[in-house]
N, C-alpha and C. Protein backbone atom coordinates (compact mmCIF):
# COMPACT_ATOMS: atom_id res chain seq x y z
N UNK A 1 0.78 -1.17 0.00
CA UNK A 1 0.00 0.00 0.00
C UNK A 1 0.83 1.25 0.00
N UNK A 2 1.56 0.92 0.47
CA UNK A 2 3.34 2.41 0.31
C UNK A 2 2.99 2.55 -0.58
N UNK A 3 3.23 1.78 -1.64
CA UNK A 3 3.87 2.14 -3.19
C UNK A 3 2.47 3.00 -4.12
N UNK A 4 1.19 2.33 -3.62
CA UNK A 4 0.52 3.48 -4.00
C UNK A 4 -0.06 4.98 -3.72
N UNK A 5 0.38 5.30 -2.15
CA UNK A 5 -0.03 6.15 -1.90
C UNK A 5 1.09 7.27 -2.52
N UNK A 6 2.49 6.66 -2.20
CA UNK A 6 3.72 7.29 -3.22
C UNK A 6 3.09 7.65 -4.97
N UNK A 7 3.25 7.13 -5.84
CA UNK A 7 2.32 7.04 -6.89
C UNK A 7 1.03 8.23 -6.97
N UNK A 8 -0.13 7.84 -6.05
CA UNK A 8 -1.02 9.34 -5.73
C UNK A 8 -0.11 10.65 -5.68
N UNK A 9 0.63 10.92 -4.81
CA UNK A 9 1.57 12.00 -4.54
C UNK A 9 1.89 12.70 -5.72
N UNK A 10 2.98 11.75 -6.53
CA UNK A 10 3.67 12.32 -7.64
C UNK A 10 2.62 13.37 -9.05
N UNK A 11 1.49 12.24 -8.96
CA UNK A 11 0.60 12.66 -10.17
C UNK A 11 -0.52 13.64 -9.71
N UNK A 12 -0.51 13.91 -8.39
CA UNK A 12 -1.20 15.16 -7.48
C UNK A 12 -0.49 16.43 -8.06
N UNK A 13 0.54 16.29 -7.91
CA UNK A 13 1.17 17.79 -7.87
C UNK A 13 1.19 18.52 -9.24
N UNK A 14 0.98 20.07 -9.66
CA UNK A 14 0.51 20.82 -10.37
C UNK A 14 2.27 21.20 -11.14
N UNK A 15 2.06 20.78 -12.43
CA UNK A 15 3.66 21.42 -13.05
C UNK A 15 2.83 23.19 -13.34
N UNK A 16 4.06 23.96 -12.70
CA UNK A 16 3.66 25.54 -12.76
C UNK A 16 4.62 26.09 -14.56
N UNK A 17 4.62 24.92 -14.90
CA UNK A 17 5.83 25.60 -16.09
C UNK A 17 4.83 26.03 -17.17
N UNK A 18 3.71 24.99 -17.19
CA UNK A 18 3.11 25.20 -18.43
C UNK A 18 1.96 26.60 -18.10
N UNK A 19 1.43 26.73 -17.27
CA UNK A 19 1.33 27.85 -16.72
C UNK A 19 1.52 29.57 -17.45
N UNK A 20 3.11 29.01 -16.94
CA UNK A 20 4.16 30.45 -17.19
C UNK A 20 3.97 30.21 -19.09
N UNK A 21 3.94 29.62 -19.58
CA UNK A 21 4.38 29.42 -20.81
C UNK A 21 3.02 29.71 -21.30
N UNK A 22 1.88 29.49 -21.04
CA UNK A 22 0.67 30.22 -21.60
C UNK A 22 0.02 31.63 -21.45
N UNK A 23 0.70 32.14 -20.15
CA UNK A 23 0.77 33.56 -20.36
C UNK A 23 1.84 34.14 -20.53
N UNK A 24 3.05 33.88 -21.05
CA UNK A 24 3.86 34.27 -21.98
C UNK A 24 3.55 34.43 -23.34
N UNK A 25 2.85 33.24 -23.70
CA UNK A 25 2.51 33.84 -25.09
C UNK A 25 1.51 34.77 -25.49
N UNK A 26 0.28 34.81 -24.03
CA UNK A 26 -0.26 36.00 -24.44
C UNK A 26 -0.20 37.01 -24.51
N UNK A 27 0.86 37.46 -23.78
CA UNK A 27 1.70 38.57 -23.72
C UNK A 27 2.76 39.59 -24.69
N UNK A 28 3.00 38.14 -25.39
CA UNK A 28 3.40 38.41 -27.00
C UNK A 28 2.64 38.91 -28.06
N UNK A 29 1.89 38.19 -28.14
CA UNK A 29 0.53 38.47 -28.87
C UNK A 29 -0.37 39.46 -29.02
N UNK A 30 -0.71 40.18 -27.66
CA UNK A 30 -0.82 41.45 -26.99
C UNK A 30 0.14 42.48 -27.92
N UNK A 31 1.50 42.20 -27.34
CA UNK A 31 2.58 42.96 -27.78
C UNK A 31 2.72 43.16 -29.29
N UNK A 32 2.14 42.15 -29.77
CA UNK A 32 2.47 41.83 -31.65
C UNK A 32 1.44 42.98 -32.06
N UNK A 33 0.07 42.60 -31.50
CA UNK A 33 -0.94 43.29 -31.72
C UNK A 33 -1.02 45.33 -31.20
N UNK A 34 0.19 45.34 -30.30
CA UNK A 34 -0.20 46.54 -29.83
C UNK A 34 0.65 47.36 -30.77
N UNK A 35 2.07 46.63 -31.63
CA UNK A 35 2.73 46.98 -32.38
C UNK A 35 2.14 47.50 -33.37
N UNK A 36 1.62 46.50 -33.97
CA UNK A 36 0.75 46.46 -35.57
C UNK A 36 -0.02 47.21 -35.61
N UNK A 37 -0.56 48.04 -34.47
CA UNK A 37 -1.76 49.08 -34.46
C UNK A 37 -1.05 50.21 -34.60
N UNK A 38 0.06 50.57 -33.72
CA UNK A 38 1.11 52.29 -33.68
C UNK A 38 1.63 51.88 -34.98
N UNK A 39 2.18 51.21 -36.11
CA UNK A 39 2.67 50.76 -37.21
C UNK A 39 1.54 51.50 -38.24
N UNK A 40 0.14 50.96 -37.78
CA UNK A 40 -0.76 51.36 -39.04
C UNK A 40 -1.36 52.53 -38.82
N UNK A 41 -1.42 53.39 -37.34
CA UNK A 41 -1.62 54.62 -37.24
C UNK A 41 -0.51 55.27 -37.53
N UNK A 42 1.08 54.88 -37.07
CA UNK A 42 1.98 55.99 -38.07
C UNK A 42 1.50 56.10 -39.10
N UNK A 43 1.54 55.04 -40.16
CA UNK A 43 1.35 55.50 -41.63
C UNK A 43 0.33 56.20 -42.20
N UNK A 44 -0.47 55.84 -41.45
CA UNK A 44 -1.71 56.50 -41.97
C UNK A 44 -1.93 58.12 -41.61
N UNK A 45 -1.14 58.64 -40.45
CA UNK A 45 -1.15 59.95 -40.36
C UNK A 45 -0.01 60.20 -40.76
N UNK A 46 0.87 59.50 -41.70
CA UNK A 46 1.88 60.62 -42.15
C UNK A 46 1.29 60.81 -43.43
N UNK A 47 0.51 59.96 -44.28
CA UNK A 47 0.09 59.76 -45.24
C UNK A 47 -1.19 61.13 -45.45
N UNK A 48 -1.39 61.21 -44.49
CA UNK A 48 -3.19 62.45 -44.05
C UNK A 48 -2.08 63.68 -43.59
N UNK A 49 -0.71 63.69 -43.12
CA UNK A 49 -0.31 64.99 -43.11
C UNK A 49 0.07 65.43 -44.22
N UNK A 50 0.53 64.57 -45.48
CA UNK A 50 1.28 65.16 -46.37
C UNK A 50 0.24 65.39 -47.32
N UNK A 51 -0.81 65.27 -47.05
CA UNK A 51 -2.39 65.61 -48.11
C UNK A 51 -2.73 67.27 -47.96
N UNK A 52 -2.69 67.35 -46.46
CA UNK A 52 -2.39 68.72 -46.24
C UNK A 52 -1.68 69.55 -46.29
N UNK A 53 -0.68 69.39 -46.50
CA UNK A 53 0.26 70.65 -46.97
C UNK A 53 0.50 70.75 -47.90
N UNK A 54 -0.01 70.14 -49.07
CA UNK A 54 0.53 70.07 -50.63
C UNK A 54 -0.98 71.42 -50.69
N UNK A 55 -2.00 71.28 -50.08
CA UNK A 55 -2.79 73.01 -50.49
C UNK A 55 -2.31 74.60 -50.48
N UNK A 56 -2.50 74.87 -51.20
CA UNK A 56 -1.18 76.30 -51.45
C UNK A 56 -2.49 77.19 -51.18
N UNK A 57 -2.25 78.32 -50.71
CA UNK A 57 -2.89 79.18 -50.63
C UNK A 57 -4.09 79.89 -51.97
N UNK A 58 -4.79 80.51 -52.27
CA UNK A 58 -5.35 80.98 -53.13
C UNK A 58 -4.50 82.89 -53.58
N UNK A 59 -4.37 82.26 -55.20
CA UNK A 59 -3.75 83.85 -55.00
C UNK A 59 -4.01 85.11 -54.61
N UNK A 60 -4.16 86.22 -54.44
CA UNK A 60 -4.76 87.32 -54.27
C UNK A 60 -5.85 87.74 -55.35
N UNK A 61 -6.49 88.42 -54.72
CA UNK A 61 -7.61 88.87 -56.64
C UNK A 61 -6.88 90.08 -57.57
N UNK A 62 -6.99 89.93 -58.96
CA UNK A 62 -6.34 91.20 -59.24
C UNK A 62 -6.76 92.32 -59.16
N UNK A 63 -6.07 93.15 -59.76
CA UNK A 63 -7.00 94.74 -59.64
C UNK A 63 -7.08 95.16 -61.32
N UNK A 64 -7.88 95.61 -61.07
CA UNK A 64 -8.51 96.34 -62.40
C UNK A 64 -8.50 97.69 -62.11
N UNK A 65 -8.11 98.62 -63.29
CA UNK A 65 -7.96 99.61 -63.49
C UNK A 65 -8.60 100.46 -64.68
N UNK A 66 -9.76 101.24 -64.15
CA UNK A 66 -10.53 101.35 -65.57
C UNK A 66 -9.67 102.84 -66.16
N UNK A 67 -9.64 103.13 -67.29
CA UNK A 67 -9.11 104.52 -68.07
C UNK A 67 -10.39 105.02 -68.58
N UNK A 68 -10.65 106.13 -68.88
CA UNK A 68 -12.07 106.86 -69.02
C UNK A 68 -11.58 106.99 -70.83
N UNK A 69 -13.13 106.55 -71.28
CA UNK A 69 -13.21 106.08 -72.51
C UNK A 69 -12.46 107.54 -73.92
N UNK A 70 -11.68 106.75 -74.94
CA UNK A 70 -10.97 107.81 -75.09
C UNK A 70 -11.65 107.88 -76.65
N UNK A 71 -11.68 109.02 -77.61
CA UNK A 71 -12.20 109.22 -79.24
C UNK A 71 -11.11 109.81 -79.96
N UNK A 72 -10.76 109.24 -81.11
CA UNK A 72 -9.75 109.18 -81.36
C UNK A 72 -9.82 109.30 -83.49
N UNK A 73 -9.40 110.20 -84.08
CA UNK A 73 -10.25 109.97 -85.38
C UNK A 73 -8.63 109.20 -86.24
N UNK A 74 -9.39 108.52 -87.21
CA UNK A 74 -8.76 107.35 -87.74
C UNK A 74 -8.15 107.92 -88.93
N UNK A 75 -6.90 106.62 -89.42
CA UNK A 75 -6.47 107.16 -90.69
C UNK A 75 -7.30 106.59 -91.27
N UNK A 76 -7.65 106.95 -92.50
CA UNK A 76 -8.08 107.02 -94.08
C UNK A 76 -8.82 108.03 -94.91
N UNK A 77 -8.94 108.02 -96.36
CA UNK A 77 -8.72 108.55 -97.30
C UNK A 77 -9.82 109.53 -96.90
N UNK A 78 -11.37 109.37 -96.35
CA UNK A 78 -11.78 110.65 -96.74
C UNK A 78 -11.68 111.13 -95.00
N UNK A 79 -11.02 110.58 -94.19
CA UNK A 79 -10.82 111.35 -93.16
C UNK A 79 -11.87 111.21 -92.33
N UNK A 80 -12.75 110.85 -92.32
CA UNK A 80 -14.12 110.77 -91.60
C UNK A 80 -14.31 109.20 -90.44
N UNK A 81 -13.43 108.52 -90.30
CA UNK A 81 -13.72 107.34 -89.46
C UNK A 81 -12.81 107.99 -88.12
N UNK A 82 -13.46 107.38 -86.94
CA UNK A 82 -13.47 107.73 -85.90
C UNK A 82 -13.74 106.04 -84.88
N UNK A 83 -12.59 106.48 -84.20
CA UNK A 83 -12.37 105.52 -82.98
C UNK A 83 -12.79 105.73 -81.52
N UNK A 84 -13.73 105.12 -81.09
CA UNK A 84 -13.83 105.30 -79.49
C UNK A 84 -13.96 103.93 -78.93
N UNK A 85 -13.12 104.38 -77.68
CA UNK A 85 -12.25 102.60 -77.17
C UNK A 85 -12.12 103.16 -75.64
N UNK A 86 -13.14 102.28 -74.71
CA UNK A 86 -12.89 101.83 -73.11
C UNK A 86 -11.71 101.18 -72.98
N UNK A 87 -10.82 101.30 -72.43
CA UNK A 87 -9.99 100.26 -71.57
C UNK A 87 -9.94 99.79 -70.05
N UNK A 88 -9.70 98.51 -70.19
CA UNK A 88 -9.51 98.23 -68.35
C UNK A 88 -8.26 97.08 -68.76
N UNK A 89 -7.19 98.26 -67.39
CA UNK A 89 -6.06 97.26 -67.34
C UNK A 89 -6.12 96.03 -65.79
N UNK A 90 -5.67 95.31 -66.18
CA UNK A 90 -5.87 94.00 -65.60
C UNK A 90 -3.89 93.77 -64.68
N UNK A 91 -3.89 94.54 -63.38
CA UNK A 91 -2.66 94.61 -62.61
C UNK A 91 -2.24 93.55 -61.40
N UNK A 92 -1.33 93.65 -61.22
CA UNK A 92 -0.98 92.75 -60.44
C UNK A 92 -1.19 92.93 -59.12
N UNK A 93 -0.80 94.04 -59.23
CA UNK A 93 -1.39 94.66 -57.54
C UNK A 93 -1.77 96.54 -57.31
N UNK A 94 -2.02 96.65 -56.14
CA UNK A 94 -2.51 97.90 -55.96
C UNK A 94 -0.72 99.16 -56.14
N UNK A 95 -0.01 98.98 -56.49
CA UNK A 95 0.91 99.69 -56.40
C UNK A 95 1.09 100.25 -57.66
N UNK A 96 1.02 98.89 -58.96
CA UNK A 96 1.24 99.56 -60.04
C UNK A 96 0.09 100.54 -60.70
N UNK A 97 -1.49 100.06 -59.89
CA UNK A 97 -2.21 101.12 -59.60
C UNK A 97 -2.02 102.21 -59.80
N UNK A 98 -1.55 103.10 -58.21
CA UNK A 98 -1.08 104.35 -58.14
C UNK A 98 0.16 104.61 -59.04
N UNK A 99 1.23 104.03 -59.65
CA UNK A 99 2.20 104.25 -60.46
C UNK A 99 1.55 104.77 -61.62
N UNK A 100 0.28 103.97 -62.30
CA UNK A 100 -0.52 104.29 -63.03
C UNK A 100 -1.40 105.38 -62.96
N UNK A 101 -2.12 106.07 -62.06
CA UNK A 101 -2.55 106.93 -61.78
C UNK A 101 -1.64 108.13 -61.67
N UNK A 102 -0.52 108.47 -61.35
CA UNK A 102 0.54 109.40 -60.94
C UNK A 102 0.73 109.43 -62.65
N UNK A 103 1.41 108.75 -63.58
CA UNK A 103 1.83 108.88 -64.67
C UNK A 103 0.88 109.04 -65.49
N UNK A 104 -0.77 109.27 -65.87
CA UNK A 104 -1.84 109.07 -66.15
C UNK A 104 -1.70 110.06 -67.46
N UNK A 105 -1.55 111.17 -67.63
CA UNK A 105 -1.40 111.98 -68.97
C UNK A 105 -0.55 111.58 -69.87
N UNK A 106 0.74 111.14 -69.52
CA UNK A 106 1.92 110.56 -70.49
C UNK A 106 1.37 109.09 -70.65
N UNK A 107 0.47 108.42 -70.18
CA UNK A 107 0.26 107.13 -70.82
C UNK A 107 -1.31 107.28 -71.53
N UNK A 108 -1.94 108.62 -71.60
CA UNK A 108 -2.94 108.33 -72.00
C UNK A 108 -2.63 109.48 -73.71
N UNK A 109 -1.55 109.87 -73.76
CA UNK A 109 -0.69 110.34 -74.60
C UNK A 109 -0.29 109.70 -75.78
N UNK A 110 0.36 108.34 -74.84
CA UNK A 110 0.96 107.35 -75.40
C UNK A 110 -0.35 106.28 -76.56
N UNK A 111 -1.33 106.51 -75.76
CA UNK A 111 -1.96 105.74 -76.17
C UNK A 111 -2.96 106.16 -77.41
N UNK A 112 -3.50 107.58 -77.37
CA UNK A 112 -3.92 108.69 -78.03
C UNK A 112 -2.91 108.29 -79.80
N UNK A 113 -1.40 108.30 -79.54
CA UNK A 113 -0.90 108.36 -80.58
C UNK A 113 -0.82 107.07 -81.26
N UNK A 114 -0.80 106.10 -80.61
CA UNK A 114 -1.61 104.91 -80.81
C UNK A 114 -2.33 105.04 -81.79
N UNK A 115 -3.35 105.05 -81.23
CA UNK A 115 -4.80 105.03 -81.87
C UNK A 115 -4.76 105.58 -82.76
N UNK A 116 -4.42 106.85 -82.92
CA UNK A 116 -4.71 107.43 -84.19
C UNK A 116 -4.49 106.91 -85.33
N UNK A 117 -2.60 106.46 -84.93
CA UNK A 117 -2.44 105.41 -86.70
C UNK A 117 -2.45 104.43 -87.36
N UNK A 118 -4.00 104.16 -86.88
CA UNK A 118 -4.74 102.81 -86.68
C UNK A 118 -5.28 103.10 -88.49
N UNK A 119 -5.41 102.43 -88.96
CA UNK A 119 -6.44 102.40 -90.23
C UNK A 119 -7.72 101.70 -89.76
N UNK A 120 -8.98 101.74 -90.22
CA UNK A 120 -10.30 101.15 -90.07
C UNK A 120 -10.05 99.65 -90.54
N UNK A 121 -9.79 99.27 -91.30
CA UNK A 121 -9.73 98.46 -92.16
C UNK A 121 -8.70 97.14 -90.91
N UNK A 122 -7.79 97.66 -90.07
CA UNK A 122 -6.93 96.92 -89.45
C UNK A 122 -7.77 96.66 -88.03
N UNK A 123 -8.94 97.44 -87.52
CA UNK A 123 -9.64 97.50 -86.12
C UNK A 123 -10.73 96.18 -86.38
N UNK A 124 -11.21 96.11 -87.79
CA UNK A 124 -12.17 95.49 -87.92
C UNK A 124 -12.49 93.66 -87.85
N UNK A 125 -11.14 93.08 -87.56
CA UNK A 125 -11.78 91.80 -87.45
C UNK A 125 -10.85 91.60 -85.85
N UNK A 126 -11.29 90.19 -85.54
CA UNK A 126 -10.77 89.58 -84.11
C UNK A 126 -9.20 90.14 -83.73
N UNK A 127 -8.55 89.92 -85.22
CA UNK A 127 -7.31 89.67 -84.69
C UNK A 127 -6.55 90.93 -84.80
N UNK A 128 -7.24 91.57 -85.40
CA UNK A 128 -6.61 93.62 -85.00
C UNK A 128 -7.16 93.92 -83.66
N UNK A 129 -7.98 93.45 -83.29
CA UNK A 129 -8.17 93.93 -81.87
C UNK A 129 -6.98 93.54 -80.79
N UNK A 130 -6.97 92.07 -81.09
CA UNK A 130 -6.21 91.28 -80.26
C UNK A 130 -4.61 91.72 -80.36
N UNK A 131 -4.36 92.38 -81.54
CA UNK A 131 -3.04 92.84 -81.77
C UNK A 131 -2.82 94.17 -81.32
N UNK A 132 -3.95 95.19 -80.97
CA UNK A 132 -3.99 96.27 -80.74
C UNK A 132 -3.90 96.18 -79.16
N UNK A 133 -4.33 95.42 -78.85
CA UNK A 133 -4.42 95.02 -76.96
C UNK A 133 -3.54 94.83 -76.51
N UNK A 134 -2.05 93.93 -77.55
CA UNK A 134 -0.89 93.53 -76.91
C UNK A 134 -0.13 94.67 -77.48
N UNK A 135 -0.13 95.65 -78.17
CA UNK A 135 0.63 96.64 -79.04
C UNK A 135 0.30 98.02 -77.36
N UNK A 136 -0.91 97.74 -77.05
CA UNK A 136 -1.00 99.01 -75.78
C UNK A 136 -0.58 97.96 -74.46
N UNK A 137 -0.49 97.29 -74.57
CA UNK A 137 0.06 96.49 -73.20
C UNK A 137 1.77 97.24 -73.34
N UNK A 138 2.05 96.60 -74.29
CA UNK A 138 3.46 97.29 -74.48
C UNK A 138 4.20 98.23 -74.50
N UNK A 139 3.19 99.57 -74.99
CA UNK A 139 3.00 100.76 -74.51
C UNK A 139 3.03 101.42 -73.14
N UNK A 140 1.78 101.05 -72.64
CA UNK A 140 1.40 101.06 -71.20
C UNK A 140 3.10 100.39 -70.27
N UNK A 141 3.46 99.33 -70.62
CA UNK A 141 4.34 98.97 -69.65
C UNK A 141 6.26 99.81 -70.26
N UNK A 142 6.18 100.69 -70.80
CA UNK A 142 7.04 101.42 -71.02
C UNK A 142 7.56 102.21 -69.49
N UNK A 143 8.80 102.40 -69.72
CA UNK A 143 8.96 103.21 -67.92
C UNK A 143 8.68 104.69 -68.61
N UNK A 144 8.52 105.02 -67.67
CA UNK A 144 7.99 106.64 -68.11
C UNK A 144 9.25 107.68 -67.10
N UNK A 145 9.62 107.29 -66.37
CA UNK A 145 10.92 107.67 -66.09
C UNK A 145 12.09 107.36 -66.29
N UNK A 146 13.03 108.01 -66.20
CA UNK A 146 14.76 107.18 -66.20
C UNK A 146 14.77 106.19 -64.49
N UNK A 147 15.04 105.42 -64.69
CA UNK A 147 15.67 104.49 -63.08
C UNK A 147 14.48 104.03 -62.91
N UNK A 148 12.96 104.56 -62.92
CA UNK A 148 12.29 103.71 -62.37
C UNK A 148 11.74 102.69 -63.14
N UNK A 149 11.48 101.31 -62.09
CA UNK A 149 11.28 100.17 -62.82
C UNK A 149 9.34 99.71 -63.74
N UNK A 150 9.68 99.42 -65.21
CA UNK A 150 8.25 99.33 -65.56
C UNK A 150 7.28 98.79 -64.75
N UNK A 151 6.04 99.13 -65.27
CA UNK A 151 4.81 98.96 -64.91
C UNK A 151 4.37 97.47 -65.53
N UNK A 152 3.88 96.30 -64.50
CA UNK A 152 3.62 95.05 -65.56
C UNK A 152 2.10 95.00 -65.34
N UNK A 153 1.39 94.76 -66.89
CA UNK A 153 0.20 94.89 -67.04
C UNK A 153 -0.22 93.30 -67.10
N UNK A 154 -1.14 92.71 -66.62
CA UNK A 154 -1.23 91.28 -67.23
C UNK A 154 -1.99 91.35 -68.57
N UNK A 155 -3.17 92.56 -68.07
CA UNK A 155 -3.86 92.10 -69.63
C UNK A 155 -4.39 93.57 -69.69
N UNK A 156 -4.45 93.62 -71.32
CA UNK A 156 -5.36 95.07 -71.59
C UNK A 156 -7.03 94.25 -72.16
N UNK A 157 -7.92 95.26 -71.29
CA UNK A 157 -9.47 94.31 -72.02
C UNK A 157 -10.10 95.49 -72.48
N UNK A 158 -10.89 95.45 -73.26
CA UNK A 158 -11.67 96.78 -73.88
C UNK A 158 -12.90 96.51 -73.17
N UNK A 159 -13.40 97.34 -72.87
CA UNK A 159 -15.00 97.68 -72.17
C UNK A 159 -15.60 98.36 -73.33
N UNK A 160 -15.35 98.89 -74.44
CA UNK A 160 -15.80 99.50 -75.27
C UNK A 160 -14.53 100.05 -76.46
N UNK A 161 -15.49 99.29 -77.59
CA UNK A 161 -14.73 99.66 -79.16
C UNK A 161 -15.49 99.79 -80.20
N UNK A 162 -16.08 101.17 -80.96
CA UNK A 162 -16.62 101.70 -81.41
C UNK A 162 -15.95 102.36 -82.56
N UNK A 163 -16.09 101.97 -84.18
CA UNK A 163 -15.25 102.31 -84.71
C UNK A 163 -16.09 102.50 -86.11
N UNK A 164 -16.57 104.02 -86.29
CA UNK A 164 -17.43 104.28 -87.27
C UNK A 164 -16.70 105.71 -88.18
C-alpha cells in the first residue's frame, strides 16, 4: 500500500511551467498586436499629413484699373472714321495702380498716338483687336521715367470699341 499512496503524490502535484508558458505567449501576442496598431496609425497619419500641406494658398484677386473712354479719329482717305475705345487694365497689384494713376497723362498720350495710326480696315476683325491690346500692353508697360522700374500689365481688355 506504500507504493501506491507514493504514486497518488507524484501525479497530485501541479507542473507551474506550463502555466508560465501560456501567459507568456499572451503577452506576446498582446505585444504583436499593440505593435501592428502604432505601425498602421503611423502611416496613416503621415500619409493624411502630407495631403495637407501640398494646399497652397489661393492667390490674391487682381486689380482692375478702368481709363475713361478715349475718341480718337482714324487714318483714311476721306478722313471721316473715328475711334472710341474703353480700356480696363488687368494689374498685379494695388501699387502699379497708383504708379498708373501718378503717370496718367503721359500714358494716356501714349496711347492717343496709338490710336490714331490705326487704319479702319486693321480694327475690324478679331485679330486687330487682339493685336492692338498687346501693341498698348506694351505701350502702357514702357517706364515713363529714367531708373524707375516698368509697370507690368497682365492684360489690356476693352470695355468699349466703337469704330465708325
Amino acid at each position: 500500500m506504500a507504493s501506491t499512496t507514493v504514486n497518488q503524490q507524484i501525479t497530485a502535484t501541479p507542473t507551474k511551467s506550463g502555466g508560465i508558458k501560456r501567459l507568456l505567449i499572451i503577452v506576446l501576442i498582446a505585444l504583436a498586436a499593440a505593435g501592428a496598431a502604432a505601425a498602421g496609425m503611423y502611416f496613416f497619419l503621415q500619409k493624411a499629413g502630407v495631403s495637407r500641406t501640398v494646399a497652397a494658398p489661393p492667390p490674391p484677386p487682381p486689380v482692375f484699373f478702368a481709363l475713361e473712354p478715349m475718341t480718337v479719329n482714324l487714318l483714311s482717305d476721306d478722313g471721316q472714321h473715328y475711334l472710341r475705345v474703353g480700356l480696363s487694365l488687368k494689374l498685379a497689384d494695388e501699387k502699379m495702380q497708383e504708379h498708373l494713376t501718378q503717370h496718367m497723362p503721359e500714358i494716356r498720350s501714349r496711347i492717343l498716338l496709338a490710336l490714331s495710326n490705326k487704319h479702319p480696315e486693321d480694327l475690324s476683325t478679331l485679330d486687330g483687336k487682339r493685336k492692338l491690346a498687346d501693341e498698348l500692353e506694351a505701350l502702357i508697360e514702357q517706364p515713363t521715367d529714367a531708373g524707375t522700374p516698368p509697370v507690368r500689365v497682365e492684360k489690356v481688355l476693352f470695355t468699349e470699341f466703337v469704330v465708325q
